[in-house]
N, C-alpha and C. Protein backbone atom coordinates (compact mmCIF):
# COMPACT_ATOMS: atom_id res chain seq x y z
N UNK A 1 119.24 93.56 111.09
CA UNK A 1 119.76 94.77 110.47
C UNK A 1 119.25 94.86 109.03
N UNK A 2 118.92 96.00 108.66
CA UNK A 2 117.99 96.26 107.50
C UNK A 2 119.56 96.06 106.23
N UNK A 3 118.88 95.38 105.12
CA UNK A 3 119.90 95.25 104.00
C UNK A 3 119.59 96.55 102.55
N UNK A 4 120.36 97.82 102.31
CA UNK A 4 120.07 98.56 101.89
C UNK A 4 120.87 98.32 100.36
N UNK A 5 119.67 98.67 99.20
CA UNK A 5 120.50 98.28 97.89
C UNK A 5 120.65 99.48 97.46
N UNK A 6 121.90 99.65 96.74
CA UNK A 6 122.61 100.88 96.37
C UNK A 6 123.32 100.64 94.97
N UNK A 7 123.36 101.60 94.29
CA UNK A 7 124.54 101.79 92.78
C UNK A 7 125.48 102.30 93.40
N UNK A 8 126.85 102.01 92.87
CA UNK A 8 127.59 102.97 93.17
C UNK A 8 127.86 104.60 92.16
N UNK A 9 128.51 105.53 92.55
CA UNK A 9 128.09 106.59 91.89
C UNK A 9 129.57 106.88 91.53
N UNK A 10 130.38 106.90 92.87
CA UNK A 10 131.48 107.33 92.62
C UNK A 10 132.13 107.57 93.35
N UNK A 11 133.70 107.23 93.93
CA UNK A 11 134.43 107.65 94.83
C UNK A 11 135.03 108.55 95.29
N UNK A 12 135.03 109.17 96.46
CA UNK A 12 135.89 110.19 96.42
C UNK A 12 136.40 110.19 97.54
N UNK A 13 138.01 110.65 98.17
CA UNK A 13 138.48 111.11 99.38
C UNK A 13 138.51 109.96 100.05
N UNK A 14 138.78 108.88 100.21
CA UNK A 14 138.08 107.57 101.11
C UNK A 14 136.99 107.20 101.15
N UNK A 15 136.04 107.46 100.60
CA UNK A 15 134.42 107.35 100.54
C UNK A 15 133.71 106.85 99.20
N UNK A 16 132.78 106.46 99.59
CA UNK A 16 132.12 105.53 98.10
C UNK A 16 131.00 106.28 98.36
N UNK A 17 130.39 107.35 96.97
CA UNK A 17 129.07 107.65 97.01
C UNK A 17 128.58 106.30 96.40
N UNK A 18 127.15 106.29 97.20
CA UNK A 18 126.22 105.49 96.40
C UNK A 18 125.00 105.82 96.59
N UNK A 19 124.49 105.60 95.54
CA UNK A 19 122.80 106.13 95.23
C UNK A 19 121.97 105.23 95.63
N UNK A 20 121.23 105.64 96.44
CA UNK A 20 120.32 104.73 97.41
C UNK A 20 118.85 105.65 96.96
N UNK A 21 117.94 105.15 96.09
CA UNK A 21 116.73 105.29 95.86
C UNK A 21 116.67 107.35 95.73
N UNK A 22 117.48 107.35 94.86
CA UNK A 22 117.54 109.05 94.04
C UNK A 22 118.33 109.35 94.95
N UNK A 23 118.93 109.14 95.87
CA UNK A 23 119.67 110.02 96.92
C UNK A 23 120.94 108.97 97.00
N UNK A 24 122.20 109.99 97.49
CA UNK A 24 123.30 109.43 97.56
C UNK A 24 123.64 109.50 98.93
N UNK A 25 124.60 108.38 99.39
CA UNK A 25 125.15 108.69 100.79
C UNK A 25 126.41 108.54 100.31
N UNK A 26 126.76 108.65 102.03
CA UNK A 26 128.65 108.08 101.63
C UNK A 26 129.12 107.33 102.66
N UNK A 27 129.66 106.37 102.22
CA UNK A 27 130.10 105.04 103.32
C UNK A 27 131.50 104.84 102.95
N UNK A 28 131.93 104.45 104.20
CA UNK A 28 133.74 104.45 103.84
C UNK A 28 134.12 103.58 102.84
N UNK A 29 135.25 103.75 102.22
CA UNK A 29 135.54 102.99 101.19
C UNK A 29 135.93 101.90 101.57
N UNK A 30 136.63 101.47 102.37
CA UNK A 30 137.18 100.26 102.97
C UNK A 30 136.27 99.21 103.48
N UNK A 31 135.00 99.84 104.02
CA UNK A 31 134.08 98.56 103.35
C UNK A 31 133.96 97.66 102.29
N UNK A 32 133.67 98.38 101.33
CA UNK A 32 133.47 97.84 100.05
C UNK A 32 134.91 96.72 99.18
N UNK A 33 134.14 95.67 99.05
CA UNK A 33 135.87 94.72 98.49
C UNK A 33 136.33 96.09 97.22
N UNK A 34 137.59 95.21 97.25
CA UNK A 34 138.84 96.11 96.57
C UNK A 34 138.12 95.76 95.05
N UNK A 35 137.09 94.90 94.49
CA UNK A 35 136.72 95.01 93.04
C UNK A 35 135.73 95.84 92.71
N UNK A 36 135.24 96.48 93.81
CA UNK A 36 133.76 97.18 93.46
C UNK A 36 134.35 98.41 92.62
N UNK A 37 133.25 98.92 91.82
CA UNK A 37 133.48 99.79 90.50
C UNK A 37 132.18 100.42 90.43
N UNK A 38 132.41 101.67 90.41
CA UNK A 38 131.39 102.68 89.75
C UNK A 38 130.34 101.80 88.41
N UNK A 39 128.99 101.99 89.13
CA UNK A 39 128.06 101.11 88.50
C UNK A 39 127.43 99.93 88.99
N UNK A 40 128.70 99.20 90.36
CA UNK A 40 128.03 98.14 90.16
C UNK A 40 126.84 98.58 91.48
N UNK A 41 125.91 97.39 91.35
CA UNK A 41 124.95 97.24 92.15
C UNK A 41 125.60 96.27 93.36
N UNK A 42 125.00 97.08 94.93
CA UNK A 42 125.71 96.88 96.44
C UNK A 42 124.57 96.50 97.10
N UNK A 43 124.80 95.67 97.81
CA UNK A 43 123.76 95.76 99.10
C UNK A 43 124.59 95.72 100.35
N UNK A 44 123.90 96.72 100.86
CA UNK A 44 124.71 97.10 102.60
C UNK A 44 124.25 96.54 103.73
N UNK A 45 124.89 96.12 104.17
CA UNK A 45 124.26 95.37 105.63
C UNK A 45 125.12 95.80 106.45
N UNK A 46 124.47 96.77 107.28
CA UNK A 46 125.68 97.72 108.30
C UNK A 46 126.91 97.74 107.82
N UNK A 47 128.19 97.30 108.60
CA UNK A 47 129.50 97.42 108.30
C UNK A 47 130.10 96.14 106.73
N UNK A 48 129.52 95.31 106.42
CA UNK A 48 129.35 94.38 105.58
C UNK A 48 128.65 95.25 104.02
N UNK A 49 128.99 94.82 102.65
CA UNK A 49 128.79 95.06 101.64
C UNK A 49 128.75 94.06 100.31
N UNK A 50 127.76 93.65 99.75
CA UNK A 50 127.81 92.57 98.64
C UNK A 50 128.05 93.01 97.54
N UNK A 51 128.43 92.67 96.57
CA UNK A 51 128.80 93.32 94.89
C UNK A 51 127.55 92.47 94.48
N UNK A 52 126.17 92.56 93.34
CA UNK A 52 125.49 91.69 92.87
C UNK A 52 126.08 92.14 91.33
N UNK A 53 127.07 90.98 91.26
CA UNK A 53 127.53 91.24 89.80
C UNK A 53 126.11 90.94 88.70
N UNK A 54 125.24 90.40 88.95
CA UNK A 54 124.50 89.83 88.26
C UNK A 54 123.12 90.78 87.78
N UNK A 55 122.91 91.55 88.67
CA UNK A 55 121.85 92.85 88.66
C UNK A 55 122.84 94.18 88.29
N UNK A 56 124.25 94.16 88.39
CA UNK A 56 124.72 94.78 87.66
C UNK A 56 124.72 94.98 86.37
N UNK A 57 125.05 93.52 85.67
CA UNK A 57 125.23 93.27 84.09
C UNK A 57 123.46 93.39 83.76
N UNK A 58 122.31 93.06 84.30
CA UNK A 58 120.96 93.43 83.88
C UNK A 58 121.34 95.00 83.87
N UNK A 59 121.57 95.59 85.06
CA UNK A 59 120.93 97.24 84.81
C UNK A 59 122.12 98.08 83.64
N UNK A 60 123.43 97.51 83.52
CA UNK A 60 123.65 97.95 82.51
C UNK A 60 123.32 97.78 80.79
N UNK A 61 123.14 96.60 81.12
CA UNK A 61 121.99 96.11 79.83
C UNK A 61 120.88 97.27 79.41
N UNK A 62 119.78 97.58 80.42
CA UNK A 62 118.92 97.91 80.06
C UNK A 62 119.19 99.86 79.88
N UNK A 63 120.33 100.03 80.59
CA UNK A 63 121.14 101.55 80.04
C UNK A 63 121.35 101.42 78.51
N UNK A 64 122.46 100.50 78.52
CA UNK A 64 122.21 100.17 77.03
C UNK A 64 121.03 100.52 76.09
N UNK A 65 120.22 99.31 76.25
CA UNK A 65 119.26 99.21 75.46
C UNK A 65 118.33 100.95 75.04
N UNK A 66 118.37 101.14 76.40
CA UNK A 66 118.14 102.69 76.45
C UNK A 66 118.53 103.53 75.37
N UNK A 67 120.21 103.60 75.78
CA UNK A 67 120.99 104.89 74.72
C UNK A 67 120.73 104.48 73.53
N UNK A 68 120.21 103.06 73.20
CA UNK A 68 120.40 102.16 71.61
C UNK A 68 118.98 103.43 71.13
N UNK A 69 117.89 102.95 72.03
CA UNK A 69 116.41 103.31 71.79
C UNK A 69 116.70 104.76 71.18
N UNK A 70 117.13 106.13 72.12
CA UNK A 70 117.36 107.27 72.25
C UNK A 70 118.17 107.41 71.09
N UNK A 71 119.25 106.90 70.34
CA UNK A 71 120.07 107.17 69.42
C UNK A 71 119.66 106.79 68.15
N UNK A 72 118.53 106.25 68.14
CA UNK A 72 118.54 105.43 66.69
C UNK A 72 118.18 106.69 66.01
N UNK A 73 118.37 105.94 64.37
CA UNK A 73 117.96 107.24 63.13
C UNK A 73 116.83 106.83 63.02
C-alpha cells in the first residue's frame, strides 16, 4: 500500500483536510491520533496515519525563516 505524505490544513465536520502535493483531500478525522494539529506533517498508509513531529518542526522552521527574510527592514 502506497504511503502518502500530507500537511495538515485543517479540520472540519469530522474530517481532516490535508494538502497532499498543492491539492487537498479529506480523510476522516478519527484516523488521525487525538495530537495531530494543523501544520503537522502526516504520512498515510490507507486506514493508518503517522505524525512526523520532526519534518514538522524543519518545515516550520523554514516558514519562519521565510516571514523573517520577507519582513526585514
Amino acid at each position: 500500500m502506497k504511503k502518502i505524505k500530507g500537511i495538515i490544513d485543517r479540520f472540519e465536520e469530522g474530517f481532516a483536510v490535508v494538502e497532499i502535493e498543492g491539492n487537498t483531500k479529506d480523510y476522516p478525522r478519527d484516523i488521525f491520533p487525538k495530537n495531530t494539529q494543523v501544520g503537522d506533517v502526516v504520512y498515510i498508509t490507507g486506514d493508518k496515519v503517522e505524525i512526523d513531529k520532526s519534518e514538522t518542526k524543519r518545515l516550520a522552521k523554514e516558514i519562519e525563516d521565510l516571514m523573517n527574510e520577507v519582513w526585514e527592514d
